[in-house]
Protein backbone atom coordinates (compact mmCIF):
# COMPACT_ATOMS: atom_id res chain seq x y z
CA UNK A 1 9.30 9.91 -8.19
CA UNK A 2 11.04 10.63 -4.95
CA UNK A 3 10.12 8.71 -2.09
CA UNK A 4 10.87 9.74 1.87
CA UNK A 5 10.86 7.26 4.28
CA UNK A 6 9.79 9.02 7.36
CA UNK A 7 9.36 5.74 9.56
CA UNK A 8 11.65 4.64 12.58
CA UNK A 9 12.41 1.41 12.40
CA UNK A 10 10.43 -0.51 15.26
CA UNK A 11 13.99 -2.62 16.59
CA UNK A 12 16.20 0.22 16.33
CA UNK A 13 13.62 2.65 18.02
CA UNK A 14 13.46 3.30 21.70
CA UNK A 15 9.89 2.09 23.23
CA UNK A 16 7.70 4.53 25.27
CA UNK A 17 8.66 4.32 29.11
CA UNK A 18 6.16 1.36 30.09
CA UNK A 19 5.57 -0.39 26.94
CA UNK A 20 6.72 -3.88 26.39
CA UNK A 21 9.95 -3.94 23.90
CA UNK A 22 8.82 -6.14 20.95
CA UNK A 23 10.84 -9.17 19.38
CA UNK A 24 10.34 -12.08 16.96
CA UNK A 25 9.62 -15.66 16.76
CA UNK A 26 10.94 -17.68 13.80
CA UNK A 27 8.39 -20.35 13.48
CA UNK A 28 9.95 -21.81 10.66
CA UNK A 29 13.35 -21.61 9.03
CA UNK A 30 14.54 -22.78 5.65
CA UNK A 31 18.23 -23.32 7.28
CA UNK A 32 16.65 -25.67 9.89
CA UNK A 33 15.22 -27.74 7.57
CA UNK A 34 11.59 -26.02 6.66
CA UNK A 35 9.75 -25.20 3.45
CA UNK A 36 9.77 -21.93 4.24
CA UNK A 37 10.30 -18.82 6.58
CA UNK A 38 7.56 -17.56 8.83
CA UNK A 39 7.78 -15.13 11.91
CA UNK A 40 5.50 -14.04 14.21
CA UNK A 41 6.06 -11.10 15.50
CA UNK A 42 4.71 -9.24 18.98
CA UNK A 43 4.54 -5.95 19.55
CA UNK A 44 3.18 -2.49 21.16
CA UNK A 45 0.82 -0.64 18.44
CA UNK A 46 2.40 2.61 19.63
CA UNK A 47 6.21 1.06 18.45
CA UNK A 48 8.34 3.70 16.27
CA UNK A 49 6.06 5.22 13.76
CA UNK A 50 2.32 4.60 14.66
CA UNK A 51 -1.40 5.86 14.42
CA UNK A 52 -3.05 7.08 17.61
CA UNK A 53 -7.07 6.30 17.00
CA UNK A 54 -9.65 8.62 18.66
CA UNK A 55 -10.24 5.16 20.84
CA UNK A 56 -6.49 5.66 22.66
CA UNK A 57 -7.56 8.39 24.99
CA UNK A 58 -11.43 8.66 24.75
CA UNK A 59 -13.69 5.73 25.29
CA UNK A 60 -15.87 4.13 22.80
CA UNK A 61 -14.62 6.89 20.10
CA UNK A 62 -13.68 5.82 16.80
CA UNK A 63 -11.04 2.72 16.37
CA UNK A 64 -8.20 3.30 14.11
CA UNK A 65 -10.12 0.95 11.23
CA UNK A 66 -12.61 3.64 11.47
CA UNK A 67 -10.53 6.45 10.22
CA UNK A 68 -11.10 7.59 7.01
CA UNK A 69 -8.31 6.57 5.12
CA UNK A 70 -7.84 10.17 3.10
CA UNK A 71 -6.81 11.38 6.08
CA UNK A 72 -2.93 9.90 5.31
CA UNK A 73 -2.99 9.79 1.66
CA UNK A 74 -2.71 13.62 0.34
CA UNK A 75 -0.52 16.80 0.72
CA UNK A 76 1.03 17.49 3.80
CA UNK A 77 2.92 20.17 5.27
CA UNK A 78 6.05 20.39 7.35
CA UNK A 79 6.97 22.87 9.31
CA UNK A 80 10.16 22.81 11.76
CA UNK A 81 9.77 23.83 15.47
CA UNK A 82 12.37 24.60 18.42
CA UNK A 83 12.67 22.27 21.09
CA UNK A 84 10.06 22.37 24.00
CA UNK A 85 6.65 23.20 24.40
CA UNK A 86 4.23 23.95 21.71
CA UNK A 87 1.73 26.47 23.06
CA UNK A 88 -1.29 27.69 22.05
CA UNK A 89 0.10 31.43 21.38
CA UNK A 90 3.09 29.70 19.36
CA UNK A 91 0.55 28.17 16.90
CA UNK A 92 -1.25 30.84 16.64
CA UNK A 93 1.81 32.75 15.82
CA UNK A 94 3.54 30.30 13.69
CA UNK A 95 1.39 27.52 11.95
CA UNK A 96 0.56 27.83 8.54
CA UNK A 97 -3.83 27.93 8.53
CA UNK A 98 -6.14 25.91 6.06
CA UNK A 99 -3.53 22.94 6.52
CA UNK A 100 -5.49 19.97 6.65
CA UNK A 101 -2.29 17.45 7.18
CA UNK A 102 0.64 19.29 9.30
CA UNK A 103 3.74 17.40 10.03
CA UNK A 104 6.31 18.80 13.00
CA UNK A 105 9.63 18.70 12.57
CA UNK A 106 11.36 19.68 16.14
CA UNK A 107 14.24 16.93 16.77
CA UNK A 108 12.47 14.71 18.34
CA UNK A 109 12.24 16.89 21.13
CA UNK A 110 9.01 19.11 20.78
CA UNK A 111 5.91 18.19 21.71
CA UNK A 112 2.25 19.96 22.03
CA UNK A 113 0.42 21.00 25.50
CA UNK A 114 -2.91 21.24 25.92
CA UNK A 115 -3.56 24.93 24.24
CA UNK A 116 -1.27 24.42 21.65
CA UNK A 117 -3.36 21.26 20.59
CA UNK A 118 -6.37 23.50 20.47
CA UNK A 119 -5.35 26.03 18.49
CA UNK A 120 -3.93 24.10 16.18
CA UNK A 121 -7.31 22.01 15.94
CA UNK A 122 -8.62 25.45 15.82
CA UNK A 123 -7.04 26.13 12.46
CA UNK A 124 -8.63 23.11 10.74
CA UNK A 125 -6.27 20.04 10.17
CA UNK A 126 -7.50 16.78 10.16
CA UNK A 127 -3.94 14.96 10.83
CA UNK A 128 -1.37 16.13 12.99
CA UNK A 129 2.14 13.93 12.96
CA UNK A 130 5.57 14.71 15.31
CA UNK A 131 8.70 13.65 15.47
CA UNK A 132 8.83 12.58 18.71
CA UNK A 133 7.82 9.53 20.51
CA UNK A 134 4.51 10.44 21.30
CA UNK A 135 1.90 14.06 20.72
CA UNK A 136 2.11 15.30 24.17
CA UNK A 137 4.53 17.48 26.50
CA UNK A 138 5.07 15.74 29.69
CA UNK A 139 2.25 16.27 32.64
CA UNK A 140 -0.14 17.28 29.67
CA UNK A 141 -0.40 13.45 27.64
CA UNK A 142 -4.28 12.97 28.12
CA UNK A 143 -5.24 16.60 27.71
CA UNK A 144 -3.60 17.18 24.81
CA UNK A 145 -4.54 13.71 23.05
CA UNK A 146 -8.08 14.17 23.90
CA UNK A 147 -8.24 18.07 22.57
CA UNK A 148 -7.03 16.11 18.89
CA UNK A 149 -8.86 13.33 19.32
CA UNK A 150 -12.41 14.90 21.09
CA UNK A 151 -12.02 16.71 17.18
CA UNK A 152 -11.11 13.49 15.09
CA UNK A 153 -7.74 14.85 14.32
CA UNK A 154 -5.65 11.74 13.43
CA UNK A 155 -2.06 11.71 15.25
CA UNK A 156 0.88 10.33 13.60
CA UNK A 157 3.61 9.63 15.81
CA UNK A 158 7.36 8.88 15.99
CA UNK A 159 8.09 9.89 12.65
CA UNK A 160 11.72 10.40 11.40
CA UNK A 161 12.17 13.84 9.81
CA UNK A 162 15.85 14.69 9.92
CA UNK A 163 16.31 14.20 5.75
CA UNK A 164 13.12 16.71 5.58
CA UNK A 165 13.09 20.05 4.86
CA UNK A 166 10.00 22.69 5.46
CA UNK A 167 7.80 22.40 2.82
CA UNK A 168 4.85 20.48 0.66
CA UNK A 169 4.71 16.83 0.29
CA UNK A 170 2.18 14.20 -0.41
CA UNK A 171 2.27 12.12 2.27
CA UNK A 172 1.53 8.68 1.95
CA UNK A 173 0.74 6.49 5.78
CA UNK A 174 -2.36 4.41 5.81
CA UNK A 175 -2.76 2.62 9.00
CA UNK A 176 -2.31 -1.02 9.17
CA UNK A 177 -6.29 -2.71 9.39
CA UNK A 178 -6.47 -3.98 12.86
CA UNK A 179 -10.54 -3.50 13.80
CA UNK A 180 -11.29 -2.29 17.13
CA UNK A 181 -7.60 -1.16 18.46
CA UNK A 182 -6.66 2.13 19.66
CA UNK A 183 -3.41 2.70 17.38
CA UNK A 184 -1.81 1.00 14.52
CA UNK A 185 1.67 1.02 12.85
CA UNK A 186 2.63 2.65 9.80
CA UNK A 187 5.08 2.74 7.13
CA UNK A 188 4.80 6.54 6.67
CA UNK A 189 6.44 8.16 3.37
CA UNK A 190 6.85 11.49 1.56
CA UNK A 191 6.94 12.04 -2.08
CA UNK A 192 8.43 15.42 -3.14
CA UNK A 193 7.94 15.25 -6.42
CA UNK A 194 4.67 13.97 -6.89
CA UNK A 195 1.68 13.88 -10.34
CA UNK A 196 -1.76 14.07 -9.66
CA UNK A 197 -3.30 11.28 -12.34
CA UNK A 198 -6.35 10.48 -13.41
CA UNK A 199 -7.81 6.68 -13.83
CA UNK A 200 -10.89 7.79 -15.86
């Protein structure tokens, strides 16, 4: 089995202008003396490679513990994009239709506006994930968060696609359980050589 790892790592990752930079605390060490090691650890939920929840942009919509988890567990496909804006007449032009899980590859330096979001809800996917650091082209962040998430699209963000070529994967990015939060991270893989199996 081949395994991707198309998560950012969250120290090594650049936060979103505003958000609080997270760090560690080593409660106990076994060098200083302890049983064991334990660390806390503090941090944005929309660090590196994260879920965005319905609940980020549109109040009292669905938490990210209320996604349905088959949503990130199933084929995906990626597609690679120039940098800029992703409009609605480029989706309509260029996106693949009856995806249900797209992933965009465009250097981290692509990002949707408004129409582009709604034509690409238009086409049917359920999960839309980006390279970059968050869904939205500047000046268009809430719009084009609340055109996926008004339509229960799930939004996977600050993924790392340079190892990834166009193509199908089963994509594998379950949300961490946090009940009642607006985002969560995720350690988000691709397997490109993947079996269905059976367990009956």
């Amino acid at each position: 089995m081949k395994i991707i790892d198309i998560s950012r790592d969250i120290f090594e990752t650049p936060v979103y202008p505003g958000d609080p930079e997270p760090y560690i605390d080593e409660i106990k060490k076994i060098k200083d003396g302890d049983e064991c090691n334990v660390t806390a650890f503090y941090s944005s939920l929309h660090t590196a490679t994260h879920i965005d929840a319905p609940l980020h942009f549109v109040d009292k919509a669905a938490s990210v513990d209320k996604i349905p988890l088959e949503l990130f567990i199933g084929e995906c496909t990626v597609i690679e994009v120039p940098a800029g804006a992703i409009t609605g007449e480029f989706v309509e032009n260029n996106f693949p239709r009856g995806k249900k899980r797209l992933l965009i590859k465009g250097n981290a330096e692509a990002a949707f506006l408004e129409s582009g979001a709604l034509a690409a809800v238009y086409s049917g996917i359920k999960l839309i994930g980006i390279d970059k650091d968050s869904i939205g082209f500047k000046g268009q962040q809430a719009r084009t968060h609340r055109a996926f998430e008004n339509s229960d699209v799930a939004i996977l963000e600050g993924l790392n696609l340079e190892n990834v070529k166009p193509g199908v994967y089963f994509l594998f990015a379950p949300p961490i359980k946090i009940s009642g939060v607006e985002a969560s991270l995720t350690r988000a893989v691709l397997i490109s050589d993947y079996l269905f199996w059976s367990g009956k």
